[in-house]
N, C-alpha and C. Protein backbone atom coordinates (compact mmCIF):
# COMPACT_ATOMS: atom_id res chain seq x y z
N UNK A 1 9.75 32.47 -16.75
CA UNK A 1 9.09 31.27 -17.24
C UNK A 1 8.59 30.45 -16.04
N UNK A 2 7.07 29.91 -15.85
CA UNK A 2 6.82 29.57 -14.89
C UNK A 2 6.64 28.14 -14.90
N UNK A 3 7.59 27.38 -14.12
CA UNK A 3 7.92 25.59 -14.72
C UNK A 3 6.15 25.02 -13.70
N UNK A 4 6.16 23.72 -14.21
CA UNK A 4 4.96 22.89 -13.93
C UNK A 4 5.09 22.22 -13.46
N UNK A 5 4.97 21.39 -11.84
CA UNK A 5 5.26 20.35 -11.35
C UNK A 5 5.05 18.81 -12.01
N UNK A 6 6.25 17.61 -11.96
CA UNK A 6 5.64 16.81 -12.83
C UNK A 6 4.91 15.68 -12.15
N UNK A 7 4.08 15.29 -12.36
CA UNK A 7 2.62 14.34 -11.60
C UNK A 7 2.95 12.97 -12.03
N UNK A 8 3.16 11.98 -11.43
CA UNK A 8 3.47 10.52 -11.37
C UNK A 8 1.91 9.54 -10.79
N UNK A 9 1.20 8.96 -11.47
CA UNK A 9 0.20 8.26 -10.89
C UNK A 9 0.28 6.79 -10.93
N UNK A 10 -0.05 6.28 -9.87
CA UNK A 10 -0.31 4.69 -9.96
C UNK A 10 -0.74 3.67 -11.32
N UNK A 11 -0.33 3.25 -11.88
CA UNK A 11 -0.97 2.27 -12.78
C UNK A 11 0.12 0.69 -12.96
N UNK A 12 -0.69 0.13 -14.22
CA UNK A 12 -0.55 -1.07 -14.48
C UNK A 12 1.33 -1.38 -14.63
N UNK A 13 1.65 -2.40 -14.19
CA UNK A 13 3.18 -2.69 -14.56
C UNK A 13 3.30 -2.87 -16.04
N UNK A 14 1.99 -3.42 -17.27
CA UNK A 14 2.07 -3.53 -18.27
C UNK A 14 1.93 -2.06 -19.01
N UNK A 15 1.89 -0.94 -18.52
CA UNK A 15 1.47 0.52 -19.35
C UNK A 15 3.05 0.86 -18.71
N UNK A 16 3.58 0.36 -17.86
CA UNK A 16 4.98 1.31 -17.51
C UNK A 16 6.07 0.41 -18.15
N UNK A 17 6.03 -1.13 -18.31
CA UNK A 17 7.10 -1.97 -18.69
C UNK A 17 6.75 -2.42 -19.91
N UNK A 18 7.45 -2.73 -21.03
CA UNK A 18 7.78 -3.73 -22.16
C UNK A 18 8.52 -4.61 -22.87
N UNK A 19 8.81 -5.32 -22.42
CA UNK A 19 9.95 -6.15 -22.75
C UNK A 19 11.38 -5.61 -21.81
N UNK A 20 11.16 -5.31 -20.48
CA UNK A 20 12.10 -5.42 -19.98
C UNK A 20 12.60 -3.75 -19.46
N UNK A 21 11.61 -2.69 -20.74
CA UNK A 21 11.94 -1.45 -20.32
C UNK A 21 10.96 -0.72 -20.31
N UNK A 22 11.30 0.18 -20.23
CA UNK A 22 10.38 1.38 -19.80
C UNK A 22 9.64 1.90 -21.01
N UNK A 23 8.70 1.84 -21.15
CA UNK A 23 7.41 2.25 -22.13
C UNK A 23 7.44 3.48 -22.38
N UNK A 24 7.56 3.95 -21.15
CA UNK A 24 7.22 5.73 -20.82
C UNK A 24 7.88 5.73 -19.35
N UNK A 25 7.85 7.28 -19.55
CA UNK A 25 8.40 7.73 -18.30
C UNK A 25 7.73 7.53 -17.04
N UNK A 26 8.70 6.69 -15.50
CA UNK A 26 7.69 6.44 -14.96
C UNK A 26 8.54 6.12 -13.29
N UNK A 27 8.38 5.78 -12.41
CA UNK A 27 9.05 5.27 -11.16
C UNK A 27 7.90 4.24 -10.41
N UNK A 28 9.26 3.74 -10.32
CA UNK A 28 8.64 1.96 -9.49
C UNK A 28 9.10 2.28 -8.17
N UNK A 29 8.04 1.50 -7.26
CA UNK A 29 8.69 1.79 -6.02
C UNK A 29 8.45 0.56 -5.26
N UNK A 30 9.78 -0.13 -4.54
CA UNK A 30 9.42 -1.46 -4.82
C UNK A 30 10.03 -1.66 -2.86
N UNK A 31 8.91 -1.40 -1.46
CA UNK A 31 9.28 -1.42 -0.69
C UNK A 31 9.89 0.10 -0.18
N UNK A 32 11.35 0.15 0.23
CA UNK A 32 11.79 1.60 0.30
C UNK A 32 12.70 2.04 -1.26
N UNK A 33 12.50 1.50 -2.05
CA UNK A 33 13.21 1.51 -3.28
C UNK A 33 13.10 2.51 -4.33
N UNK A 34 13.37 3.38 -5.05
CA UNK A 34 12.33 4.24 -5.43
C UNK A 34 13.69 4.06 -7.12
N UNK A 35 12.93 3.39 -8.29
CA UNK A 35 14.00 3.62 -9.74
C UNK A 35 12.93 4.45 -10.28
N UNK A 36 13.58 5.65 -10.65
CA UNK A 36 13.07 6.85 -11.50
C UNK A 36 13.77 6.15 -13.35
N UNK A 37 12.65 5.99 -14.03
CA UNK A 37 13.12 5.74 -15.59
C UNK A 37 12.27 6.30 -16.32
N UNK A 38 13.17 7.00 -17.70
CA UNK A 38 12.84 7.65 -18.82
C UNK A 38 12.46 6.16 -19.80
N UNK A 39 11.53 6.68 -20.88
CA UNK A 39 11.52 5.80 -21.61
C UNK A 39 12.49 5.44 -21.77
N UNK A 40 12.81 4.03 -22.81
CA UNK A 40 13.76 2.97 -23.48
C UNK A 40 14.88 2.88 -22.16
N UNK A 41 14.61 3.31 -20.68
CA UNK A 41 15.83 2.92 -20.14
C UNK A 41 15.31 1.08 -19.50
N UNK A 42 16.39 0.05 -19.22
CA UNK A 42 15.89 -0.82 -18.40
C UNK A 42 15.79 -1.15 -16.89
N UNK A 43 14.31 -2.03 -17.22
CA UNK A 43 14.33 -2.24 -15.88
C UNK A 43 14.72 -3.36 -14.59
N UNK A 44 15.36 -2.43 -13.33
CA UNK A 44 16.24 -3.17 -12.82
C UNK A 44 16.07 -5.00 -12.36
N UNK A 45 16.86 -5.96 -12.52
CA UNK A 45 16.34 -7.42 -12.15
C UNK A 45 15.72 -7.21 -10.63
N UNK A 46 16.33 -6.19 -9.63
CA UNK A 46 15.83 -6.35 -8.11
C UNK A 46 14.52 -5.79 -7.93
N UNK A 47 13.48 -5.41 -9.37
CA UNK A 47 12.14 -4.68 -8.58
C UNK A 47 11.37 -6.36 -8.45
N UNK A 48 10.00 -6.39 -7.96
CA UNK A 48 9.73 -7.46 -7.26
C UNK A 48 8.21 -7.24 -7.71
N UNK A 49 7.71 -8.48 -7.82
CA UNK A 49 5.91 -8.36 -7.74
C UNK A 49 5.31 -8.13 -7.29
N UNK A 50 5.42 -7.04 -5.89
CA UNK A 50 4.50 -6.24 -5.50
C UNK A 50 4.82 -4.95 -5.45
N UNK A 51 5.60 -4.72 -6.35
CA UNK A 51 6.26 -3.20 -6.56
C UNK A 51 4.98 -2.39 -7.53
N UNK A 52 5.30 -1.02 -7.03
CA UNK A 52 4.02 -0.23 -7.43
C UNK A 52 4.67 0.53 -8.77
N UNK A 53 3.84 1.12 -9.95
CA UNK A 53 4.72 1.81 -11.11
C UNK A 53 3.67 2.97 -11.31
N UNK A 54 4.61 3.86 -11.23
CA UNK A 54 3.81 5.20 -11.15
C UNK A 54 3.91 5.73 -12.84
N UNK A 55 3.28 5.73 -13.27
CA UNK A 55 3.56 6.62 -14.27
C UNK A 55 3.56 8.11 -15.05
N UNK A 56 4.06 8.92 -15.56
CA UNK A 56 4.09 10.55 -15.71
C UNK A 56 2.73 10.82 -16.66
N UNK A 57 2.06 11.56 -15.91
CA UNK A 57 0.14 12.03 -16.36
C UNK A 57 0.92 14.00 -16.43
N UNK A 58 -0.22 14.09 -17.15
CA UNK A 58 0.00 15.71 -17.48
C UNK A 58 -0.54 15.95 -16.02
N UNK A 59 0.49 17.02 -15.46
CA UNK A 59 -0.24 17.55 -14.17
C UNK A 59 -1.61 18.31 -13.95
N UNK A 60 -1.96 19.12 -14.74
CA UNK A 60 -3.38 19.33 -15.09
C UNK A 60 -4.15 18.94 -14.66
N UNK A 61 -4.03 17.19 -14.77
CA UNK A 61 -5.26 16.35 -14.49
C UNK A 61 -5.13 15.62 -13.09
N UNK A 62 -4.29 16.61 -12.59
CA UNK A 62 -4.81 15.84 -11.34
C UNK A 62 -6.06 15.69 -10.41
N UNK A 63 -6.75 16.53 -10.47
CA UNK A 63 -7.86 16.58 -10.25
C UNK A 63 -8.79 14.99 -10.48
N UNK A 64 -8.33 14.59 -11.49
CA UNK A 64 -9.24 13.62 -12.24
C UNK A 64 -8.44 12.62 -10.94
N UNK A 65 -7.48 12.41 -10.26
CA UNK A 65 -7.27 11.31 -8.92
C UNK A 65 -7.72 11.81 -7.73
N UNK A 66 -8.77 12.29 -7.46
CA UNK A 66 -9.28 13.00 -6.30
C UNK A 66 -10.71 13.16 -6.35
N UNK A 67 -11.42 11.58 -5.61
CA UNK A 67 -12.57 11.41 -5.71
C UNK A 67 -13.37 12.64 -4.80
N UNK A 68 -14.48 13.50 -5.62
CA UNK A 68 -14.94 14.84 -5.27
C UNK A 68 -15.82 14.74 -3.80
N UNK A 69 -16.40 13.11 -3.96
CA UNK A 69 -17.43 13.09 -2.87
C UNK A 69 -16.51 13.13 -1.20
N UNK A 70 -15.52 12.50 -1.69
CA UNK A 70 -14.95 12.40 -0.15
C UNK A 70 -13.66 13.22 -0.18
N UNK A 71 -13.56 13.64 -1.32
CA UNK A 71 -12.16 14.95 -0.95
C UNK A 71 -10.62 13.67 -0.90
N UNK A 72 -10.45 12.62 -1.30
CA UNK A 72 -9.54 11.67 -1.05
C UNK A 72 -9.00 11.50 -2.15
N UNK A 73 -7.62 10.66 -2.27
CA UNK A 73 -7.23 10.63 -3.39
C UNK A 73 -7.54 8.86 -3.94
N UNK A 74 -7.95 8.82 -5.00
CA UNK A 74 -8.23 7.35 -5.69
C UNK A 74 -7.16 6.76 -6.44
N UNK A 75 -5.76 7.55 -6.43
CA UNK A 75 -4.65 6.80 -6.27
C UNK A 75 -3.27 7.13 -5.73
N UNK A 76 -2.22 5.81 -5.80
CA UNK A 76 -0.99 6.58 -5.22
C UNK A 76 -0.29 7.38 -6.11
N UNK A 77 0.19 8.51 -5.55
CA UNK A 77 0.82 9.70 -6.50
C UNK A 77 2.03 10.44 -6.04
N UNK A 78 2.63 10.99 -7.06
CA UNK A 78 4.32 11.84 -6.62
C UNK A 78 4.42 12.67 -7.29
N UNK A 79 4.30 13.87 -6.37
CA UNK A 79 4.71 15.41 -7.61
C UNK A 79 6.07 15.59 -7.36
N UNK A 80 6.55 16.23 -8.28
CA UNK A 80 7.87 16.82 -8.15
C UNK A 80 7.67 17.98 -8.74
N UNK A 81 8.46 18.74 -7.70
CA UNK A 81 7.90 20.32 -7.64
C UNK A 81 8.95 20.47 -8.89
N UNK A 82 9.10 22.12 -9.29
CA UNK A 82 9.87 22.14 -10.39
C UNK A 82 11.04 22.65 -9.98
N UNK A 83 11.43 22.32 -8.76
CA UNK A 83 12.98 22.64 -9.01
C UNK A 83 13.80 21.17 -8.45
N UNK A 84 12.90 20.20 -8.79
CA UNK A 84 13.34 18.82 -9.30
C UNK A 84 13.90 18.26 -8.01
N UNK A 85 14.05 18.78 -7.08
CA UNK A 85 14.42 17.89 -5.86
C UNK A 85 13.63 17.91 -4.47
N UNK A 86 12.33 18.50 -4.83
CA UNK A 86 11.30 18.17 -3.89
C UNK A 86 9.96 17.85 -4.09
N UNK A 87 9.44 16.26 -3.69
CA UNK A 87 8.89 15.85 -4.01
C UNK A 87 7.59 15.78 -3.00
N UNK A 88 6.38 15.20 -3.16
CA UNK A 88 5.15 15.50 -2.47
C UNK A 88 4.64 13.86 -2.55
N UNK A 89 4.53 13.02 -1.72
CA UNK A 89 3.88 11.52 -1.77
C UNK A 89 2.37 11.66 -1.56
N UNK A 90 1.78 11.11 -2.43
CA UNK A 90 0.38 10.93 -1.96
C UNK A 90 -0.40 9.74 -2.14
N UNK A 91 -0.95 9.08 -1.39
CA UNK A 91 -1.16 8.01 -0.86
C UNK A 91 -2.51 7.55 -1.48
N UNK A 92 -3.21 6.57 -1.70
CA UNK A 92 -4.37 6.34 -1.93
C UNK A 92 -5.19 6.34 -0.78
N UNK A 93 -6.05 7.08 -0.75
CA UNK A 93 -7.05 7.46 0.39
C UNK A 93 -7.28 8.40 1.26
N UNK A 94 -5.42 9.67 1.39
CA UNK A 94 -5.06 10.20 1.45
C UNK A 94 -6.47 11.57 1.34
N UNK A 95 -6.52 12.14 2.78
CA UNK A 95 -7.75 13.08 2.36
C UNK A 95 -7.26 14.72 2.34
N UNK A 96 -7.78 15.20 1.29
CA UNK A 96 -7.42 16.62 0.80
C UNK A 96 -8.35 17.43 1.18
N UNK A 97 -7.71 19.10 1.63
CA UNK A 97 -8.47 20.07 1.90
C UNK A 97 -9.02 20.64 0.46
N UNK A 98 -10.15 21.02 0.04
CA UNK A 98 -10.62 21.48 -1.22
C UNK A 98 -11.15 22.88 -0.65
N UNK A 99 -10.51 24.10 -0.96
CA UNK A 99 -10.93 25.08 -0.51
C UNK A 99 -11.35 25.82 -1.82
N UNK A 100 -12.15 26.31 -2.02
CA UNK A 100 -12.60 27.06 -3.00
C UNK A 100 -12.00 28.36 -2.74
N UNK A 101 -11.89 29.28 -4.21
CA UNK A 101 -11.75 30.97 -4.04
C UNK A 101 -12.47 31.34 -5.45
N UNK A 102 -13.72 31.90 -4.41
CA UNK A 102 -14.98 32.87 -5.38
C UNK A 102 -14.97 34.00 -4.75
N UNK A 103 -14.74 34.93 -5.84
CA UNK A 103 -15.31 36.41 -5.84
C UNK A 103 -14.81 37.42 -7.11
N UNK A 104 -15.15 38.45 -6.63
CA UNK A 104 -15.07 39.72 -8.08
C UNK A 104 -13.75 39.20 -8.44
N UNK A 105 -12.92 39.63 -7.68
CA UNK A 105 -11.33 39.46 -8.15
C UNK A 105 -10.21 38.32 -7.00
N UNK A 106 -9.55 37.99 -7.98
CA UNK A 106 -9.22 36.97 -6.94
C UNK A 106 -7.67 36.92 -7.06
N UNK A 107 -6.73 36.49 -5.83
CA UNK A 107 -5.71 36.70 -5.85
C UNK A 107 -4.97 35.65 -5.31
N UNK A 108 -3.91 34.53 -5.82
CA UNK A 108 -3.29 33.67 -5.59
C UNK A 108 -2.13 34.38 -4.84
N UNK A 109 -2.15 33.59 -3.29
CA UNK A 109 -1.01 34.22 -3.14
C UNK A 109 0.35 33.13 -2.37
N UNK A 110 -0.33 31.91 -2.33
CA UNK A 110 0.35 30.37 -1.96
C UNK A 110 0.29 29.81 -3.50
N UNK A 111 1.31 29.24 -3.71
CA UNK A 111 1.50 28.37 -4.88
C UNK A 111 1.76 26.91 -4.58
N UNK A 112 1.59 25.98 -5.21
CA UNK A 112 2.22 24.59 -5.23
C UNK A 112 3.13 24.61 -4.65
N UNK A 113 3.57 23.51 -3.43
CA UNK A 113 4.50 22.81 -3.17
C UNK A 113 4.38 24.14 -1.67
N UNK A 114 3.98 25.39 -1.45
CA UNK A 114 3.91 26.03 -0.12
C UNK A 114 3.02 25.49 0.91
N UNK A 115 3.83 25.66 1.98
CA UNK A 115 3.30 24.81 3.14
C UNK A 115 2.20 25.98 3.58
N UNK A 116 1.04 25.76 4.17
CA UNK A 116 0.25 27.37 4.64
C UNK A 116 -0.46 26.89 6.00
N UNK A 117 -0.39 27.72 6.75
CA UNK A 117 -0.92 27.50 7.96
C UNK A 117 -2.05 27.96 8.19
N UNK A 118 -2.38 27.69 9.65
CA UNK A 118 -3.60 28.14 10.01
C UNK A 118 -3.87 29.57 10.20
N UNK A 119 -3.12 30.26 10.26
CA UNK A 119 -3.47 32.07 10.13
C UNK A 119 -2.37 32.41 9.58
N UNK A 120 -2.18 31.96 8.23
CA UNK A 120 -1.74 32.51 6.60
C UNK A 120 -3.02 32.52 5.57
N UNK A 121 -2.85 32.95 5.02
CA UNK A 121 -3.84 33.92 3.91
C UNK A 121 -3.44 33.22 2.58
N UNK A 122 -3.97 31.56 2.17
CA UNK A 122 -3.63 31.32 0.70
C UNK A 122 -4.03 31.88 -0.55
N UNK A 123 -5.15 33.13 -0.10
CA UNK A 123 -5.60 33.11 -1.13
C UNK A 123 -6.48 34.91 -0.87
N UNK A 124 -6.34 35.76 -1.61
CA UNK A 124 -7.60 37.03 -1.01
C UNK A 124 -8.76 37.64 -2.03
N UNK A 125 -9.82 37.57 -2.07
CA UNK A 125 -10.55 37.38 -2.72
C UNK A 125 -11.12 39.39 -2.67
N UNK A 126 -11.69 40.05 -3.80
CA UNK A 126 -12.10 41.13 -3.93
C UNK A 126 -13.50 41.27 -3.83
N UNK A 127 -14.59 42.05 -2.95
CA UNK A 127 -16.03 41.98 -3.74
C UNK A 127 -16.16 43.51 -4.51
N UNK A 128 -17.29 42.71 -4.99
CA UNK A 128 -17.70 44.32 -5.98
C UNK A 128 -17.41 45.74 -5.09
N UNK A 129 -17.73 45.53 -3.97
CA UNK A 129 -17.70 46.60 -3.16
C UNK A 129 -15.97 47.06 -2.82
N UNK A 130 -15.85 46.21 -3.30
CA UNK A 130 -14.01 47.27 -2.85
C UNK A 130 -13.04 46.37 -1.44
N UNK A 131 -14.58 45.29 -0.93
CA UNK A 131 -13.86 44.47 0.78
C UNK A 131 -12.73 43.58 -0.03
N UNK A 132 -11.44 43.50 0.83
CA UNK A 132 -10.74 42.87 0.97
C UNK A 132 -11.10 41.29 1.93
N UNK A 133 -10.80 40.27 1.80
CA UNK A 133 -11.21 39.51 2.67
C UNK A 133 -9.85 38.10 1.85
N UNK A 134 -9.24 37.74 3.28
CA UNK A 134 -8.12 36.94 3.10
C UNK A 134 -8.66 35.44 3.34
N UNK A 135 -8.47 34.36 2.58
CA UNK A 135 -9.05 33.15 2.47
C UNK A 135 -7.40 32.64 3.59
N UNK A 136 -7.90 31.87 4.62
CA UNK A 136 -7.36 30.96 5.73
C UNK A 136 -7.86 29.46 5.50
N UNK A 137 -6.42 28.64 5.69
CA UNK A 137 -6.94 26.93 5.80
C UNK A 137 -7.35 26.90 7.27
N UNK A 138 -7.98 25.70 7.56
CA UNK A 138 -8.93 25.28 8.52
C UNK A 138 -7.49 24.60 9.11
N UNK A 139 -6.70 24.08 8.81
CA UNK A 139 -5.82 23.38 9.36
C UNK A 139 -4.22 23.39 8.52
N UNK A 140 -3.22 23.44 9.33
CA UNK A 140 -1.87 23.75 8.10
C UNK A 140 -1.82 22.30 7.29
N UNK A 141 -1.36 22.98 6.49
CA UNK A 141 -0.96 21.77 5.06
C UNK A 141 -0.11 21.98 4.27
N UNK A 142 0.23 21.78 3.51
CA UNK A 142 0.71 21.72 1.58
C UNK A 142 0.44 21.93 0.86
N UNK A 143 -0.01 23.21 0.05
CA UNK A 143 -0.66 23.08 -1.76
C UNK A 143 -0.43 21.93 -2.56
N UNK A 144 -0.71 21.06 -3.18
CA UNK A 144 -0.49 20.15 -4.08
C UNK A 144 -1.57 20.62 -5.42
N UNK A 145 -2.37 20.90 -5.79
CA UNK A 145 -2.88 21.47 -6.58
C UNK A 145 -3.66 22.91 -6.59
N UNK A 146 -3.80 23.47 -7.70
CA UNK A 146 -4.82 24.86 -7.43
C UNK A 146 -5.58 24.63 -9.15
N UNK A 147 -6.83 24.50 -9.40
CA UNK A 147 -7.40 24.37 -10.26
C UNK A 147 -8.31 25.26 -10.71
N UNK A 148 -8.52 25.45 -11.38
CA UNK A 148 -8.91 26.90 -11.87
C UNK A 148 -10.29 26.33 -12.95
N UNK A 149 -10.99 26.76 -12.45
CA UNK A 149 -12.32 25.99 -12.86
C UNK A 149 -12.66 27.11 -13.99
N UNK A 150 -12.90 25.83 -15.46
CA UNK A 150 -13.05 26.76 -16.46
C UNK A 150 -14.51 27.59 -17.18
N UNK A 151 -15.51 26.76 -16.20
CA UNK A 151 -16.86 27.56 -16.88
C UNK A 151 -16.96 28.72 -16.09
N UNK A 152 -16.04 28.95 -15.21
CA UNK A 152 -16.06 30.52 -14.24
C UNK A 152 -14.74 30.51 -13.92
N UNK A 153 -14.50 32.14 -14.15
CA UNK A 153 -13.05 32.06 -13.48
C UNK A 153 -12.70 32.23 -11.88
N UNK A 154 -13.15 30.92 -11.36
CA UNK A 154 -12.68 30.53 -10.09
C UNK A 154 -11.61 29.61 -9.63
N UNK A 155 -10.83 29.29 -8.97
CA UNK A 155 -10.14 28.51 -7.97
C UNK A 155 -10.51 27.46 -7.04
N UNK A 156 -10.30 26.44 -6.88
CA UNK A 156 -9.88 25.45 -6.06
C UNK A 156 -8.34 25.06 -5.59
N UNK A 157 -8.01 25.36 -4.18
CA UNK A 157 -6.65 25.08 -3.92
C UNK A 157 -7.29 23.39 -3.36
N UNK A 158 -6.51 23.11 -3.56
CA UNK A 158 -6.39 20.97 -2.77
C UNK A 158 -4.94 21.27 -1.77
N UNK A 159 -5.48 21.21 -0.57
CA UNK A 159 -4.29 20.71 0.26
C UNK A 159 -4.25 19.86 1.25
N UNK A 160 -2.61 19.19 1.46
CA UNK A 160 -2.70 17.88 1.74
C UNK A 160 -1.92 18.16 3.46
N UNK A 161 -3.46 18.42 3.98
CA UNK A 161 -3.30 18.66 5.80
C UNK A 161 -1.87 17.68 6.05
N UNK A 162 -1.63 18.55 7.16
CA UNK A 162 -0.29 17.60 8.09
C UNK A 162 -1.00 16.79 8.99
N UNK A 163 -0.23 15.70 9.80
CA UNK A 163 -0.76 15.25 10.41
C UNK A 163 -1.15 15.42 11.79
């Protein structure tokens, strides 16, 4: 069974709080503070008015926080990979590698949450002709997304270069 990382995005304190609790599932992060809450749990008296509230978006859409023209992200965000104790921060403004994978046949071979370097192979693509040819990042990073574009069956990996 192949689990789904879960995607936390920036929004309003009124879509994450209601009367004191949690609306929906969501984490505030208030300074170095970080309260992870399920709906109906409450929320703590010490978060503060400039605390940020992330709330849980279907991971899917992450794409939709990653303005296309500049490859950046248009908000702050937190994956948690699926074995629940490693997490991925992403920052607003935060700029992502968008590597495409087009061809006959195509082969994932980095997943979410793998770190890939500069002469690792995220990805190897087939042509009609039978060539093998191994897709390389320009610089090491992080997978944080791979999107699979649905009017063709192609790929986009997003990764989030080191510094």
């Amino acid at each position: 069974m192949e689990r789904v990382p879960k995607l936390y995005v920036e929004g309003k304190r009124e879509e994450c709080v209601e009367n004191g609790r949690a609306a929906r599932e969501c984490v505030i992060i208030d300074g170095n503070v970080e309260v992870w809450l399920k709906k109906g749990d409450a929320v703590p008296d010490f978060i503060g008015e400039k605390a940020k509230f992330l709330i849980k978006e279907v991971y899917d859409r992450f794409y939709l926080y990653v303005d296309r023209t500049t490859n950046r992200m248009s908000a702050d965000a937190v994956l948690v990979l699926p074995d629940g104790r490693t997490r991925i921060y992403l920052k607003k403004g935060d700029e992502l590698m968008l590597l495409p994978v087009e061809g006959f046949t195509k082969t994932l071979i980095a997943n979410v949450g793998n770190r890939v370097r500069t002469g690792d192979a995220f990805a190897a693509v087939t042509t009609r002709k039978g060539e093998v040819h191994y897709l390389k990042p320009p610089r090491n990073g992080t997978v944080v997304f791979i999107d699979e574009i649905t009017n063709r069956p192609h790929y986009v990996y997003y990764i989030l270069p080191e510094e």
